[in-house]
Protein backbone atom coordinates (compact mmCIF):
# COMPACT_ATOMS: atom_id res chain seq x y z
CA UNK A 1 -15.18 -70.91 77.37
CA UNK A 2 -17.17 -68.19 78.52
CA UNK A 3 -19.79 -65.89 76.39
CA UNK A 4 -17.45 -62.81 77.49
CA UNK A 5 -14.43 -64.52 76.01
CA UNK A 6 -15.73 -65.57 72.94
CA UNK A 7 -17.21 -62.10 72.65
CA UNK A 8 -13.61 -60.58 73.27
CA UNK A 9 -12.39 -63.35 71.23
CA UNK A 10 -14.69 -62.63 67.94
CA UNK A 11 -14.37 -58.47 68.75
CA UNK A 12 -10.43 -58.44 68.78
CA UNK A 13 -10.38 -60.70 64.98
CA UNK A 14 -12.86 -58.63 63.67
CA UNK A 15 -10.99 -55.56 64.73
CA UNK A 16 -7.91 -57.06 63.55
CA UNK A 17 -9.46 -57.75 59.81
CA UNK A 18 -10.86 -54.29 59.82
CA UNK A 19 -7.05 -52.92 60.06
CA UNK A 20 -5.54 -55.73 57.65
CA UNK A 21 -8.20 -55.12 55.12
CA UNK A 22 -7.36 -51.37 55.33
CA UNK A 23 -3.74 -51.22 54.93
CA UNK A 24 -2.15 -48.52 53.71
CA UNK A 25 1.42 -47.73 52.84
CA UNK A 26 3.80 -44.96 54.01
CA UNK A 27 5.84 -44.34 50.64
CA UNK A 28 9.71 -42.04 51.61
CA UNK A 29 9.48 -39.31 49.12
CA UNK A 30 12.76 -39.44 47.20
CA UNK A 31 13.62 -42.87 48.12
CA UNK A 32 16.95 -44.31 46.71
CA UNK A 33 16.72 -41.29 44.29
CA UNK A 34 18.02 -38.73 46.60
CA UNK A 35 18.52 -37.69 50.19
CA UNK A 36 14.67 -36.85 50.56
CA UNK A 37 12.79 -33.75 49.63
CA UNK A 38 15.79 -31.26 47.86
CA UNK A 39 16.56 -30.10 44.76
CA UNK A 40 17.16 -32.45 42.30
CA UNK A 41 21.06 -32.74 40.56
CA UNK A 42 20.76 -30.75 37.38
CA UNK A 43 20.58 -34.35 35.33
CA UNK A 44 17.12 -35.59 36.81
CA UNK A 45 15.00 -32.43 36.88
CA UNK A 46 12.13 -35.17 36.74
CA UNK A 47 13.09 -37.10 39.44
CA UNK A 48 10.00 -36.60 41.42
CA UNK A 49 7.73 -37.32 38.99
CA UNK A 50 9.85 -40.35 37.46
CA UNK A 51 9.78 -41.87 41.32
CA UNK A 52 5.78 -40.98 41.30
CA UNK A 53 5.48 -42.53 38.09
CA UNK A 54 6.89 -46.01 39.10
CA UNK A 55 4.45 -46.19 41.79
CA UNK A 56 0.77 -46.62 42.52
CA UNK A 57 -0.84 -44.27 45.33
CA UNK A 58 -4.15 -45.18 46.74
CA UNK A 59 -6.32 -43.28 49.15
CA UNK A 60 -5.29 -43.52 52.87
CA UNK A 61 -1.50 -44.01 51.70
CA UNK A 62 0.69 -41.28 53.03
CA UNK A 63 3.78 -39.72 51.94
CA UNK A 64 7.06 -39.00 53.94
CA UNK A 65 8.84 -35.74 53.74
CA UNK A 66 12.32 -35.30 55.25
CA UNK A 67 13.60 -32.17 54.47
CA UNK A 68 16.47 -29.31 55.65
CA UNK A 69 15.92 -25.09 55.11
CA UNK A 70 12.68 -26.12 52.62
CA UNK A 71 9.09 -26.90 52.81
CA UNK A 72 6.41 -28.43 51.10
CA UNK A 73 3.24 -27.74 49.93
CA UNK A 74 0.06 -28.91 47.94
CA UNK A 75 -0.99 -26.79 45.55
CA UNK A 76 -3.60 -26.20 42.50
CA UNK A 77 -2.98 -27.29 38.83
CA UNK A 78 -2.21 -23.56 38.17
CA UNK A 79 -0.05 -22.67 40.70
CA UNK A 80 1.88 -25.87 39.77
CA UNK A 81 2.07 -24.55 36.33
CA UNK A 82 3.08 -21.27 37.94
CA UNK A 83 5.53 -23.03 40.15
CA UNK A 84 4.55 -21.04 43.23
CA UNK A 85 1.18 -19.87 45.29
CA UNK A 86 0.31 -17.55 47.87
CA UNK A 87 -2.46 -19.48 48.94
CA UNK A 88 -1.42 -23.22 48.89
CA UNK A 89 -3.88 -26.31 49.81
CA UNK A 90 -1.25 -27.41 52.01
CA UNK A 91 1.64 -26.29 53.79
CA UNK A 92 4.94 -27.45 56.16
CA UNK A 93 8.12 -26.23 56.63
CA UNK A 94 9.03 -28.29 59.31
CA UNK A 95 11.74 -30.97 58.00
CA UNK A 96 9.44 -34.14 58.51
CA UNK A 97 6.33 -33.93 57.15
CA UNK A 98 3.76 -36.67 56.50
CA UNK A 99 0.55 -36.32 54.07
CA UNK A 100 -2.53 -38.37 53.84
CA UNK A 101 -3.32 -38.83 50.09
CA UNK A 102 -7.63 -38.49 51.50
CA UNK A 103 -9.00 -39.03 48.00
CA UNK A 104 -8.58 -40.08 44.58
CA UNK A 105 -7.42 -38.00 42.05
CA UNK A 106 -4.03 -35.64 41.87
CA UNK A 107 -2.06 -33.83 44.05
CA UNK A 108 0.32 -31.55 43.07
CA UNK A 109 3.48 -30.60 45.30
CA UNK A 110 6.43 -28.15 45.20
CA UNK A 111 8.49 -26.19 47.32
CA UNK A 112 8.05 -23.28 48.59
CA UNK A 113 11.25 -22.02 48.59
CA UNK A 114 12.38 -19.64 45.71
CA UNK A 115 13.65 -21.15 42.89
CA UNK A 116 14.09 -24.41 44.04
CA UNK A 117 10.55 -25.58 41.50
CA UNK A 118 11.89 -23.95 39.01
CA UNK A 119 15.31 -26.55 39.30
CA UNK A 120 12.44 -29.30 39.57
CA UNK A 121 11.48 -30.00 43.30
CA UNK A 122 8.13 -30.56 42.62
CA UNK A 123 5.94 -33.64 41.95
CA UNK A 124 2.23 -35.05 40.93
CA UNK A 125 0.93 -37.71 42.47
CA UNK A 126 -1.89 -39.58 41.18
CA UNK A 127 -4.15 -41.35 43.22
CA UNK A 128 -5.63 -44.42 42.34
CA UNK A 129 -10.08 -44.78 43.11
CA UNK A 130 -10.89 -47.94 45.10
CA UNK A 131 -10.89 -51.29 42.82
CA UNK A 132 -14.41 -52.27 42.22
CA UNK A 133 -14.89 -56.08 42.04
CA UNK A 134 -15.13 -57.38 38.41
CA UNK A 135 -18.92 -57.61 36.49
CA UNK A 136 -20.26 -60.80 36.46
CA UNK A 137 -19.17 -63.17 33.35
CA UNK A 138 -16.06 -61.03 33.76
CA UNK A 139 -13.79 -63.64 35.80
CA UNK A 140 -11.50 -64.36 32.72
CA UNK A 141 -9.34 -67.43 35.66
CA UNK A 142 -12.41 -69.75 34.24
CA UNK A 143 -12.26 -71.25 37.71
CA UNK A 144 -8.79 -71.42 38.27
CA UNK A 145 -7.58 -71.81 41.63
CA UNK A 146 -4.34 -71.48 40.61
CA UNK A 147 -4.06 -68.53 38.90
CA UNK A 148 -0.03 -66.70 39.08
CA UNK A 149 -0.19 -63.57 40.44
CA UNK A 150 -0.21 -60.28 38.48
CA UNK A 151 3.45 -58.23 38.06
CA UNK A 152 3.20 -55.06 37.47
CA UNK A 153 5.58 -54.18 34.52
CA UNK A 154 6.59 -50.76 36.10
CA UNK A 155 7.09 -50.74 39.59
CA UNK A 156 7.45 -54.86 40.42
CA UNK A 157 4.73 -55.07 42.42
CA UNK A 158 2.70 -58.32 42.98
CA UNK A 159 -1.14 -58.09 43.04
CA UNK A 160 -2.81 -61.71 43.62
CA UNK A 161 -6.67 -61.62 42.27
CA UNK A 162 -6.65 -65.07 44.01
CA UNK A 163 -8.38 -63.76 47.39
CA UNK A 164 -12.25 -66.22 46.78
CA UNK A 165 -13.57 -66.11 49.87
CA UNK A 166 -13.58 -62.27 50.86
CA UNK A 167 -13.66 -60.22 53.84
CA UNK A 168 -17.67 -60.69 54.42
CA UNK A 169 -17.26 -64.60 54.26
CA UNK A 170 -14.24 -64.71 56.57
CA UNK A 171 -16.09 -63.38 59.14
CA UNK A 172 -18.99 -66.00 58.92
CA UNK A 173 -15.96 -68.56 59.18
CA UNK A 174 -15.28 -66.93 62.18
CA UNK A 175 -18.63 -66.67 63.78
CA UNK A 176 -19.04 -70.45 62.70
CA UNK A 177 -16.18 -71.25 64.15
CA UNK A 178 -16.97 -69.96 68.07
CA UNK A 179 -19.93 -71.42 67.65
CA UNK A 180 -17.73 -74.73 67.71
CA UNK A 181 -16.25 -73.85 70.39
């Protein structure tokens, strides 16, 4: 094989790790709760925040707006107290609209249509920081390969803490491994 392919080779998996390890997740605002972004039925003012509740946002994730005669907007604490802002971080009024959560921390949304906060179409999203890996003397597995995944009790989701080897040794498996070649 020649130098050029195994270049091309070892380029395209590293650019191929560099998208896996950096995967984020397109959540549908509303999902299964109601027909997007509207005003909530006058049982489940909290609806929003009940669905943002149940899941875990992390920076680079995005969030999905469908929408018909409303909009949506990001807005301060204040004006989410306020239900309403002249000034908003954030808005779109165009029936699909996607947002990048860019950093840790919490957003807060609502719509900008009169009165429809009020009846509870609004929402705060908290954003998870990136997981640092544990402190040495922390790793409470004792060695265990093994290990069951985690469940988290609210939303489900599986998290596996089993991942040893790491993006940095991966890709001196790889470069080791076209040097076998």
């Amino acid at each position: 094989m020649g130098s050029s392919t195994k270049f091309s080779l070892l380029f395209l998996c590293i650019f191929s790790l560099l998208i896996l390890h950096g995967v984020c997740t397109e959540f549908e605002v509303g999902e299964s709760l109601t027909k997007g972004w509207e005003v909530p039925p006058l049982k489940g003012p909290q609806v929003y925040n009940d669905w943002a509740q149940k899941n875990r946002f992390k920076v680079n994730d995005t969030l999905h707006f469908k929408y018909k005669k409303d909009s949506v907007m990001v807005v301060s604490d204040a004006e989410y107290s306020k239900c309403g802002s002249s000034q908003p971080l954030f808005f779109a009024n165009t029936g699909d609209t996607t947002f990048m959560l860019d950093r840790p921390g919490l957003f807060y949304f609502l719509s900008g249509v009169a009165g429809h906060c009020q009846r509870g179409q609004k929402m705060i999203v908290k954003v998870l920081d990136v997981e640092s890996p544990p402190a040495p003397g922390d790793d409470q597995q004792s060695g265990d390969d093994t290990a069951a995944p985690d469940i988290d009790k609210k939303s489900g989701a599986t998290h596996n803490n089993n991942n040893k080897i790491g993006f940095v040794g991966f890709i001196i498996m790889v470069i080791v491994g076209f040097h076998m070649i």
